[in-house]
PDB file of N, CA and C in Angstrom:
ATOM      1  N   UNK A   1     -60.758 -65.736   1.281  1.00  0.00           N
ATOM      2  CA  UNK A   1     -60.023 -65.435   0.073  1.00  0.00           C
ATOM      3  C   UNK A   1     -60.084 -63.945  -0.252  1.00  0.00           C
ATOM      4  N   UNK A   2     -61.664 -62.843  -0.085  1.00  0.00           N
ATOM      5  CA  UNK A   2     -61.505 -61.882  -0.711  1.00  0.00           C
ATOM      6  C   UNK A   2     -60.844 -61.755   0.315  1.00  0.00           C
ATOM      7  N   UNK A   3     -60.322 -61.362   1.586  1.00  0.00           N
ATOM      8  CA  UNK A   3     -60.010 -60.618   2.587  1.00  0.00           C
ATOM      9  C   UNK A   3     -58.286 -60.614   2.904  1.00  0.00           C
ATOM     10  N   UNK A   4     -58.257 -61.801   2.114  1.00  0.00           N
ATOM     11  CA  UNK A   4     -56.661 -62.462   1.937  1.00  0.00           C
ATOM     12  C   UNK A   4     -56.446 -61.161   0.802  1.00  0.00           C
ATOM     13  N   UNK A   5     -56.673 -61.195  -0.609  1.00  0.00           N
ATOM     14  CA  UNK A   5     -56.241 -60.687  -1.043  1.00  0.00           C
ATOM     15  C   UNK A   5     -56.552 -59.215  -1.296  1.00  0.00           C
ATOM     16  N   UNK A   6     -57.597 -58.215  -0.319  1.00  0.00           N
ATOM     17  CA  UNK A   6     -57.580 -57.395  -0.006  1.00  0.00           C
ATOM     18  C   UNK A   6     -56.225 -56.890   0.780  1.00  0.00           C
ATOM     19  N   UNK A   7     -56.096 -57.512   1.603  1.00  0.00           N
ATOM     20  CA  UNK A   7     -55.190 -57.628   2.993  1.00  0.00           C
ATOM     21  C   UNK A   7     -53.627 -57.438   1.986  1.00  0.00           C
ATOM     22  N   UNK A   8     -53.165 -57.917   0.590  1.00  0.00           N
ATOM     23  CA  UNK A   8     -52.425 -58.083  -0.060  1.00  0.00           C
ATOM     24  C   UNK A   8     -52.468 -56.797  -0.928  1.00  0.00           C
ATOM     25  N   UNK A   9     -53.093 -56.334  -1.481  1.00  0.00           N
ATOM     26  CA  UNK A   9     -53.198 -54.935  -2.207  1.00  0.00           C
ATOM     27  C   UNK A   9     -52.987 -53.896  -1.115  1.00  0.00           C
ATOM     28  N   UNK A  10     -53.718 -54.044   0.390  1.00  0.00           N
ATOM     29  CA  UNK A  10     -53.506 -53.258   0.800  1.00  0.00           C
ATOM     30  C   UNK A  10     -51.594 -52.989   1.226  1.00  0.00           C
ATOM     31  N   UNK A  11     -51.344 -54.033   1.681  1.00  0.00           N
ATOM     32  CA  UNK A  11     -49.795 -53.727   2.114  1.00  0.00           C
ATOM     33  C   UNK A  11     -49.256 -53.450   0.494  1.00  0.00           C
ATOM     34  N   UNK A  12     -49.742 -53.692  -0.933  1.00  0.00           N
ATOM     35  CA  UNK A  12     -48.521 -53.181  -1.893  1.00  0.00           C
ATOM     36  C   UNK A  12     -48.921 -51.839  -2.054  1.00  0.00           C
ATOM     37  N   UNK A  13     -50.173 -51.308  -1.529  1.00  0.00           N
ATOM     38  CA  UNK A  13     -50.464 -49.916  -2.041  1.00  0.00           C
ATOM     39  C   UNK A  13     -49.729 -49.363  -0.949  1.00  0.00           C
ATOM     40  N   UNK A  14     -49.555 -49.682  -0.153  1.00  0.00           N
ATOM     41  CA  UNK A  14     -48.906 -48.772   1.579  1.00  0.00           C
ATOM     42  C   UNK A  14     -47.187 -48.894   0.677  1.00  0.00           C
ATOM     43  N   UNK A  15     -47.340 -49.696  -0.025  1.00  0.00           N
ATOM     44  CA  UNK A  15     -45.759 -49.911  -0.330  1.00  0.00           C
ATOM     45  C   UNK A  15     -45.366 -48.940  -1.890  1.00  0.00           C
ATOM     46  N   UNK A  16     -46.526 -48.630  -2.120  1.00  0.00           N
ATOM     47  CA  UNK A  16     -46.261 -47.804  -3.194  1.00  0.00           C
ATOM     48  C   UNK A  16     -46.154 -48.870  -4.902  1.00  0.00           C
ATOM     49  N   UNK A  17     -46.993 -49.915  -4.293  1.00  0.00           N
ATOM     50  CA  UNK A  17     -46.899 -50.652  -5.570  1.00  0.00           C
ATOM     51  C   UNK A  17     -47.926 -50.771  -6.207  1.00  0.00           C
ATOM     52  N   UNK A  18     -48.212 -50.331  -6.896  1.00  0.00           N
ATOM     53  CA  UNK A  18     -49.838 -49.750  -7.109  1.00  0.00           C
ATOM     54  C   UNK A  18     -50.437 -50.742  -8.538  1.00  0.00           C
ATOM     55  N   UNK A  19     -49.867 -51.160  -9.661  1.00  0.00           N
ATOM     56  CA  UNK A  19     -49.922 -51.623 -10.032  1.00  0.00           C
ATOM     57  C   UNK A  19     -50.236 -53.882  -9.268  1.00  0.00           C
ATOM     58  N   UNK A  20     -49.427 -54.075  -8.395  1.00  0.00           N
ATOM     59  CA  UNK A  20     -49.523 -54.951  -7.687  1.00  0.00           C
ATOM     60  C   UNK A  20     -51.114 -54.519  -6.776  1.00  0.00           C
ATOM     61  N   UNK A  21     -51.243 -53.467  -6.661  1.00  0.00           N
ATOM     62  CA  UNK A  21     -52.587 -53.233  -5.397  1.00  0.00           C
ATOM     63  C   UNK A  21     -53.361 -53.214  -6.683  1.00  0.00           C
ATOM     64  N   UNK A  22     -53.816 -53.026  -7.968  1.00  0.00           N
ATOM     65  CA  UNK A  22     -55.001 -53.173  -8.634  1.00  0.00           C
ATOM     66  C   UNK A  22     -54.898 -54.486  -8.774  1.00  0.00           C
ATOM     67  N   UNK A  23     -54.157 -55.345  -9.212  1.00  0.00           N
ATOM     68  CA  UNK A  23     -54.246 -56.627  -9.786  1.00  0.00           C
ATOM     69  C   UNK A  23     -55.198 -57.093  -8.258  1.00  0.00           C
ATOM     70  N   UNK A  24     -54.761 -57.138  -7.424  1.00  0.00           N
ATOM     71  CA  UNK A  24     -55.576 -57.398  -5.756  1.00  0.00           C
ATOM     72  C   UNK A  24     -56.595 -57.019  -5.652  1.00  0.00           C
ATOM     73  N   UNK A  25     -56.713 -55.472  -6.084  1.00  0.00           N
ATOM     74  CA  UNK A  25     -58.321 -55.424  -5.521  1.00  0.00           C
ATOM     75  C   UNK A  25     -59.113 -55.693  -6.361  1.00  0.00           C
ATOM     76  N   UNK A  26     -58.706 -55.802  -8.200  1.00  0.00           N
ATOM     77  CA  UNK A  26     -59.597 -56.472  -8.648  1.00  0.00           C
ATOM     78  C   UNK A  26     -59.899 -58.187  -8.665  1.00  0.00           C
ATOM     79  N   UNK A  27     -58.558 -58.712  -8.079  1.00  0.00           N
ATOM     80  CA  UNK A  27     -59.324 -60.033  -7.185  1.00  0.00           C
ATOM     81  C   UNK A  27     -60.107 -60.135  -6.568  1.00  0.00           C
ATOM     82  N   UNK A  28     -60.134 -59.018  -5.523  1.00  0.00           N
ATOM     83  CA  UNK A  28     -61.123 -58.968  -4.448  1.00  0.00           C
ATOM     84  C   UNK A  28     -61.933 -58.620  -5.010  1.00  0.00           C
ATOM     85  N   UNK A  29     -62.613 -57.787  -5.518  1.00  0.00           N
ATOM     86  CA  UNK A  29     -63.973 -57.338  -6.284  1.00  0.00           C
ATOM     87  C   UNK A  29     -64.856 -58.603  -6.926  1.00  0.00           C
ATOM     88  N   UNK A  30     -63.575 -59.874  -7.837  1.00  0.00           N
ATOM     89  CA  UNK A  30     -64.209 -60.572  -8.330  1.00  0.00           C
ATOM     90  C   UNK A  30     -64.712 -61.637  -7.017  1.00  0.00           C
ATOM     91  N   UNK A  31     -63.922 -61.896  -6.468  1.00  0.00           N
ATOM     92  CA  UNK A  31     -64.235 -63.121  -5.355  1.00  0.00           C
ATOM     93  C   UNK A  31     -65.596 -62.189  -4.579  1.00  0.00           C
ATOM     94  N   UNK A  32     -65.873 -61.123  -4.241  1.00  0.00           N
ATOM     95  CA  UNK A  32     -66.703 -60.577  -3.419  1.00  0.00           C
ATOM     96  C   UNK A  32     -68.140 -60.589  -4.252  1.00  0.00           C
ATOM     97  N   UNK A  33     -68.209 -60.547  -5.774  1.00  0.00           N
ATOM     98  CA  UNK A  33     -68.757 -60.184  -6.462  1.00  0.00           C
ATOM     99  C   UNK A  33     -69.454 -61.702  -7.024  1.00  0.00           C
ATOM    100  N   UNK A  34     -68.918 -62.908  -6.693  1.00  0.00           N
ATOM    101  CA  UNK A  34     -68.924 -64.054  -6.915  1.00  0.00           C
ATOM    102  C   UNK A  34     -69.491 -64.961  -5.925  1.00  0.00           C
ATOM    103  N   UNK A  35     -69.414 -64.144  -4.500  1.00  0.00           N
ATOM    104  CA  UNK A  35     -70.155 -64.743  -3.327  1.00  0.00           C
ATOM    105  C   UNK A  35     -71.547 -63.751  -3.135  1.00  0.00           C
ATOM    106  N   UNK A  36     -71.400 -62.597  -4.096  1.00  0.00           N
ATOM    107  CA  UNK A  36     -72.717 -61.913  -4.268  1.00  0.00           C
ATOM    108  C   UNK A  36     -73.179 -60.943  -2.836  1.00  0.00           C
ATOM    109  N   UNK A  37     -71.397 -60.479  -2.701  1.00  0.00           N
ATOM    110  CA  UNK A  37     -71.406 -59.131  -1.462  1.00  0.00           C
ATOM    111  C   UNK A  37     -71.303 -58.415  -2.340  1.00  0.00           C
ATOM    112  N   UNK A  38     -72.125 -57.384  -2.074  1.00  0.00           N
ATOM    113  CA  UNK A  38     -72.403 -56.318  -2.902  1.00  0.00           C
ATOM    114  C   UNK A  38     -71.586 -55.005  -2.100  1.00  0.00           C
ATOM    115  N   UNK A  39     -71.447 -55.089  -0.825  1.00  0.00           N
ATOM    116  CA  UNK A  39     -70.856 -53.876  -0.140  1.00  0.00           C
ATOM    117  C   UNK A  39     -69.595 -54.316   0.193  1.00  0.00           C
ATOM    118  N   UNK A  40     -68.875 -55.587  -0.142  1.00  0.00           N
ATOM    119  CA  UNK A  40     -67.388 -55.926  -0.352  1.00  0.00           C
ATOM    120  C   UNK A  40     -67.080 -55.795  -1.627  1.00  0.00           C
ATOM    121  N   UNK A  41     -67.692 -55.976  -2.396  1.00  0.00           N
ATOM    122  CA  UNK A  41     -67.887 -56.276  -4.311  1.00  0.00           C
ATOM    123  C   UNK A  41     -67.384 -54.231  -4.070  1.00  0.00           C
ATOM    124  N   UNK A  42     -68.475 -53.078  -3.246  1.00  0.00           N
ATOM    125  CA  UNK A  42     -68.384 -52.053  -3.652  1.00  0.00           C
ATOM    126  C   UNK A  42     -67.187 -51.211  -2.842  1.00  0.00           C
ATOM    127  N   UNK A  43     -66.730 -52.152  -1.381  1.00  0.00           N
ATOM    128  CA  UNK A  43     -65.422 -51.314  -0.802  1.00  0.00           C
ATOM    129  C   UNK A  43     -64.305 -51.336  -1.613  1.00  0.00           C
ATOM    130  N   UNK A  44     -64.364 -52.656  -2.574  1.00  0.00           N
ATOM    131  CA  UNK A  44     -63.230 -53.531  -3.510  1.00  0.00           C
ATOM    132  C   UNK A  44     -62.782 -52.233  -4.717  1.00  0.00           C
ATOM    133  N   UNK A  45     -63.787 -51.814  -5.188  1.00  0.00           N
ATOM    134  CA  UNK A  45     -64.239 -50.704  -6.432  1.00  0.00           C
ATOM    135  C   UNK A  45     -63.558 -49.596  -5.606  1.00  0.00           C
ATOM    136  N   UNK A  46     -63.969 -49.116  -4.529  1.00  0.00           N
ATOM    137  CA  UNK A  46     -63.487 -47.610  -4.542  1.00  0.00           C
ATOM    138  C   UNK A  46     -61.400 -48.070  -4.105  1.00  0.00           C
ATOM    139  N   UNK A  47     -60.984 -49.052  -3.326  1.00  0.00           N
ATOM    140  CA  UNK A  47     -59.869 -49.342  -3.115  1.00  0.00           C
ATOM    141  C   UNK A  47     -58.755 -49.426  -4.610  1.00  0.00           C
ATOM    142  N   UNK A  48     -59.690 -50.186  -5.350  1.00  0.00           N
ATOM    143  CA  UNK A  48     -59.377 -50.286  -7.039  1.00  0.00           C
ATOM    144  C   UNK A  48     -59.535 -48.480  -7.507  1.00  0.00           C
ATOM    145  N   UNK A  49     -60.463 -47.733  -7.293  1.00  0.00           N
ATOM    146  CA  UNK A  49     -60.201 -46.527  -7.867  1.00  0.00           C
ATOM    147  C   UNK A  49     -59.324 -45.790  -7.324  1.00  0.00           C
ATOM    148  N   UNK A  50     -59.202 -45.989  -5.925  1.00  0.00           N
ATOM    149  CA  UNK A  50     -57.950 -44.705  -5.390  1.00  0.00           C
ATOM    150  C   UNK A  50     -56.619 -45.497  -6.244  1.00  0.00           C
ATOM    151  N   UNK A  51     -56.479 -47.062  -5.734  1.00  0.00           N
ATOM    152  CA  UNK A  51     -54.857 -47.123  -6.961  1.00  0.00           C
ATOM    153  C   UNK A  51     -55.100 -46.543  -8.082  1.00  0.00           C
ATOM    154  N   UNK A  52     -56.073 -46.916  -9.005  1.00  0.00           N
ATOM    155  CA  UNK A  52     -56.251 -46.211 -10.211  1.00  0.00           C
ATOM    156  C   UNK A  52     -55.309 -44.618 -10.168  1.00  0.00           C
ATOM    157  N   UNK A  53     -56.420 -44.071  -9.371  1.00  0.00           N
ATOM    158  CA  UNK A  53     -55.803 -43.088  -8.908  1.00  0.00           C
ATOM    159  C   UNK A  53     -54.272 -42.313  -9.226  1.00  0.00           C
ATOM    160  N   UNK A  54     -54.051 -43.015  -7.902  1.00  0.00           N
ATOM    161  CA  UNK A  54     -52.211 -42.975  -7.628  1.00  0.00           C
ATOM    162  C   UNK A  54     -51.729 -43.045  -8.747  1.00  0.00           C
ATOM    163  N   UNK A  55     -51.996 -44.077  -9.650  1.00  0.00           N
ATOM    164  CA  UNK A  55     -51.067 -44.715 -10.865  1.00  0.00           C
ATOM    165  C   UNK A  55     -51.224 -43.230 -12.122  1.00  0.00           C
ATOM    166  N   UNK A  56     -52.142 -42.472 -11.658  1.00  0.00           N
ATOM    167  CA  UNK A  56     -52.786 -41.100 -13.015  1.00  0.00           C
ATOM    168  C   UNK A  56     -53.507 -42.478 -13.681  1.00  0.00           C
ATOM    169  N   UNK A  57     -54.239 -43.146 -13.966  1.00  0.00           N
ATOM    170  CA  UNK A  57     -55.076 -43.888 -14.520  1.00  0.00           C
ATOM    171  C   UNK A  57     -56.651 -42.749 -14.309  1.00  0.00           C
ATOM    172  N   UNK A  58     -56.595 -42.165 -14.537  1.00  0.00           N
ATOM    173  CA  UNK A  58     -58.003 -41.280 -13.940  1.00  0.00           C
ATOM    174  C   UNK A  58     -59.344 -42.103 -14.792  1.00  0.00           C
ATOM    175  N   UNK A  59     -59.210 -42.176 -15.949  1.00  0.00           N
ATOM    176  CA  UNK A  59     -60.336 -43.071 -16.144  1.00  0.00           C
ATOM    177  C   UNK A  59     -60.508 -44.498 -16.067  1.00  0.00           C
ATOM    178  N   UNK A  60     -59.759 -44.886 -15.431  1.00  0.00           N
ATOM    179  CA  UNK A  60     -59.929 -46.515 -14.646  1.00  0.00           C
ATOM    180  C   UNK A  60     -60.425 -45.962 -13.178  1.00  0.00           C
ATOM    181  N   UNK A  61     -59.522 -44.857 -12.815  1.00  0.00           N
ATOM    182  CA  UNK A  61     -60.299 -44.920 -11.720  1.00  0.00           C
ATOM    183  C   UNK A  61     -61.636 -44.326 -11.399  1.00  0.00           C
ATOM    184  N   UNK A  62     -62.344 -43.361 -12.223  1.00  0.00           N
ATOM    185  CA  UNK A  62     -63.328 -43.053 -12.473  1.00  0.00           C
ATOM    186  C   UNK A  62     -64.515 -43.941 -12.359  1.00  0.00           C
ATOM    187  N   UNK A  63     -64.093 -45.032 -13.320  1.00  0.00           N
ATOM    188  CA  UNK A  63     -65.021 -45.718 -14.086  1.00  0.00           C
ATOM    189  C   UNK A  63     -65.065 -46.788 -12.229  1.00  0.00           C
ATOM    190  N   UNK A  64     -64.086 -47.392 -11.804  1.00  0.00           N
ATOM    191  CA  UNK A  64     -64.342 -47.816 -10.275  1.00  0.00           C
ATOM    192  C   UNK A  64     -64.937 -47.051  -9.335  1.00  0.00           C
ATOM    193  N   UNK A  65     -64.685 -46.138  -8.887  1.00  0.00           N
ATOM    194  CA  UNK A  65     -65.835 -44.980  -8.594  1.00  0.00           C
ATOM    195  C   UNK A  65     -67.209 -45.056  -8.957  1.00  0.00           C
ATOM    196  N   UNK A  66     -67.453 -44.751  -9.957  1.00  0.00           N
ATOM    197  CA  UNK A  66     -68.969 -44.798 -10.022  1.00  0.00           C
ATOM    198  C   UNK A  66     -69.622 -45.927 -10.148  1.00  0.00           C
ATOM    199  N   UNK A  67     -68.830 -47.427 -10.328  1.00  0.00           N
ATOM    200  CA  UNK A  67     -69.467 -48.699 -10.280  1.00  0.00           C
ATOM    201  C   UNK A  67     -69.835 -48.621  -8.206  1.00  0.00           C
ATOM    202  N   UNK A  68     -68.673 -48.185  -7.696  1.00  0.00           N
ATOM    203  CA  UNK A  68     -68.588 -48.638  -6.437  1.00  0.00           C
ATOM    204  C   UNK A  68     -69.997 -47.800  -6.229  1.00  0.00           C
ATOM    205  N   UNK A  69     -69.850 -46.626  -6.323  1.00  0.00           N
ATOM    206  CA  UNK A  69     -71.024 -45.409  -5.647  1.00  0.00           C
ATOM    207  C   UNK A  69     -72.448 -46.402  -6.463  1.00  0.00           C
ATOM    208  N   UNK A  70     -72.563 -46.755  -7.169  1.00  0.00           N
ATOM    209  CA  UNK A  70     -74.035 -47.451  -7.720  1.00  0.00           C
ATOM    210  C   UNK A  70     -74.116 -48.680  -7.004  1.00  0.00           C
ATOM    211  N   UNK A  71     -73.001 -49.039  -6.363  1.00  0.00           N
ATOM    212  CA  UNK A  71     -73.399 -50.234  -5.446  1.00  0.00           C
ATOM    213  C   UNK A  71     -73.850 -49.600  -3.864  1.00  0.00           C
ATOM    214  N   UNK A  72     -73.105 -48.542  -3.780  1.00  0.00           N
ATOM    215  CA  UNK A  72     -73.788 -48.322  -2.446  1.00  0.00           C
ATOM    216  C   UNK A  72     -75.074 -47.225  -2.766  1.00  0.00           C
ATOM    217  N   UNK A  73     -75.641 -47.197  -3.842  1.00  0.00           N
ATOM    218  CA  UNK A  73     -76.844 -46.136  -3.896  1.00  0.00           C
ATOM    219  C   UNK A  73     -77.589 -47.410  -3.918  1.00  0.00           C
ATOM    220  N   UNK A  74     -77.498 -48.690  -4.373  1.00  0.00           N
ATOM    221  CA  UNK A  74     -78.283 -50.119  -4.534  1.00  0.00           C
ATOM    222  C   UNK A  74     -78.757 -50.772  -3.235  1.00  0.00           C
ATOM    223  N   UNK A  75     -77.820 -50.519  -2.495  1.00  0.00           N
ATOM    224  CA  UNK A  75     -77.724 -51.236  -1.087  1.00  0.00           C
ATOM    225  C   UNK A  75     -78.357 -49.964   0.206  1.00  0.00           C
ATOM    226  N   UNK A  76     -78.737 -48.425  -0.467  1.00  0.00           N
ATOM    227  CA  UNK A  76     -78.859 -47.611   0.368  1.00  0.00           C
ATOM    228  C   UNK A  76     -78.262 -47.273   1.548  1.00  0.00           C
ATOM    229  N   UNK A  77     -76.307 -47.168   0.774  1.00  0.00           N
ATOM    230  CA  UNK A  77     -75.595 -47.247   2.047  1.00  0.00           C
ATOM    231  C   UNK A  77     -75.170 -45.772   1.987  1.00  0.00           C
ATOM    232  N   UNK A  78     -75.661 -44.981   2.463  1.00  0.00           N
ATOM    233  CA  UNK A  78     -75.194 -43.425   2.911  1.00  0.00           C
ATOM    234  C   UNK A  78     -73.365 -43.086   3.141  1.00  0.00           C
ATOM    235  N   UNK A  79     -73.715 -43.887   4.160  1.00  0.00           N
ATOM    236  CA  UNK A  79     -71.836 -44.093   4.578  1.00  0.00           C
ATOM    237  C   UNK A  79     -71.103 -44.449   3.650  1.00  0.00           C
ATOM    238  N   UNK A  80     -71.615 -45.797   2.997  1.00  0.00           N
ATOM    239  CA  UNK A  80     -70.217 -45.910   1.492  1.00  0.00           C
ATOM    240  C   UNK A  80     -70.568 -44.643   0.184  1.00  0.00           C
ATOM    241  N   UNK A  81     -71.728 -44.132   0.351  1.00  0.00           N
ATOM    242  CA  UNK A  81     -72.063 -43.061  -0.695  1.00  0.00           C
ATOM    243  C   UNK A  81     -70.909 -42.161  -0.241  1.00  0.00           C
ATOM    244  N   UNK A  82     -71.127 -41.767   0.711  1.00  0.00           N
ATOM    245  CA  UNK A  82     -69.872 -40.633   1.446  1.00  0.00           C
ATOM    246  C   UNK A  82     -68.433 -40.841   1.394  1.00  0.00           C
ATOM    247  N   UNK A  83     -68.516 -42.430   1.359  1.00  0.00           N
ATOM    248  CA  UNK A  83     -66.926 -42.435   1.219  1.00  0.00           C
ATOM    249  C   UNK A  83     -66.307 -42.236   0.212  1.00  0.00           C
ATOM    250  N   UNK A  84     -66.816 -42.741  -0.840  1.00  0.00           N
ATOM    251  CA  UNK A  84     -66.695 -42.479  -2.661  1.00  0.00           C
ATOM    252  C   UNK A  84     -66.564 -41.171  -2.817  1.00  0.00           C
ATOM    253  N   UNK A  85     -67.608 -40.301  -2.911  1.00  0.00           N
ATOM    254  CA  UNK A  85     -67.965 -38.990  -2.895  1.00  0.00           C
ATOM    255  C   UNK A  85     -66.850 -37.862  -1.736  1.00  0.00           C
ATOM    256  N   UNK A  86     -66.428 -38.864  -1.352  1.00  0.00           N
ATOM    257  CA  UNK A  86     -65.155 -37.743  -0.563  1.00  0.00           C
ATOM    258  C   UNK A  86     -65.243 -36.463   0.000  1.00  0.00           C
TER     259      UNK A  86
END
């Protein structure tokens, strides 16, 4: 399910539908977050902040950002620290 509707935000954000790609990745965040993946729960967050992003939402996407980066400082994931951190 999360991967379904990852897989679904991702083709509306490639499509420029960005509004359609948050409603998705915050599906995915919840379903990931609900099976208690913490490093799908935190790829879900930064995917949700770049639409943020796109859309000028800067403090939605902010606020996904630093949830995501506290999941990978939790999990001591260097690599997702880096990816956030750009």
């Amino acid at each position: 399910m999360a991967e379904k509707s990852a897989d679904k935000g991702n083709k509306a954000f490639d499509r420029g539908e960005y509004e359609t790609a948050v409603a998705a990745f915050s599906e995915t965040r919840e379903v990931w977050r609900q099976l208690g993946d913490t490093r799908g729960e935190a790829s879900a967050l930064v995917d949700l902040g770049v639409a943020h992003q796109k859309m000028g939402n800067l403090a939605d996407a902010q606020e996904a950002y630093e949830e995501g980066l506290r999941l990978y400082e939790q999990l001591g994931d260097d690599e997702g620290r880096a990816t956030v951190m750009g």
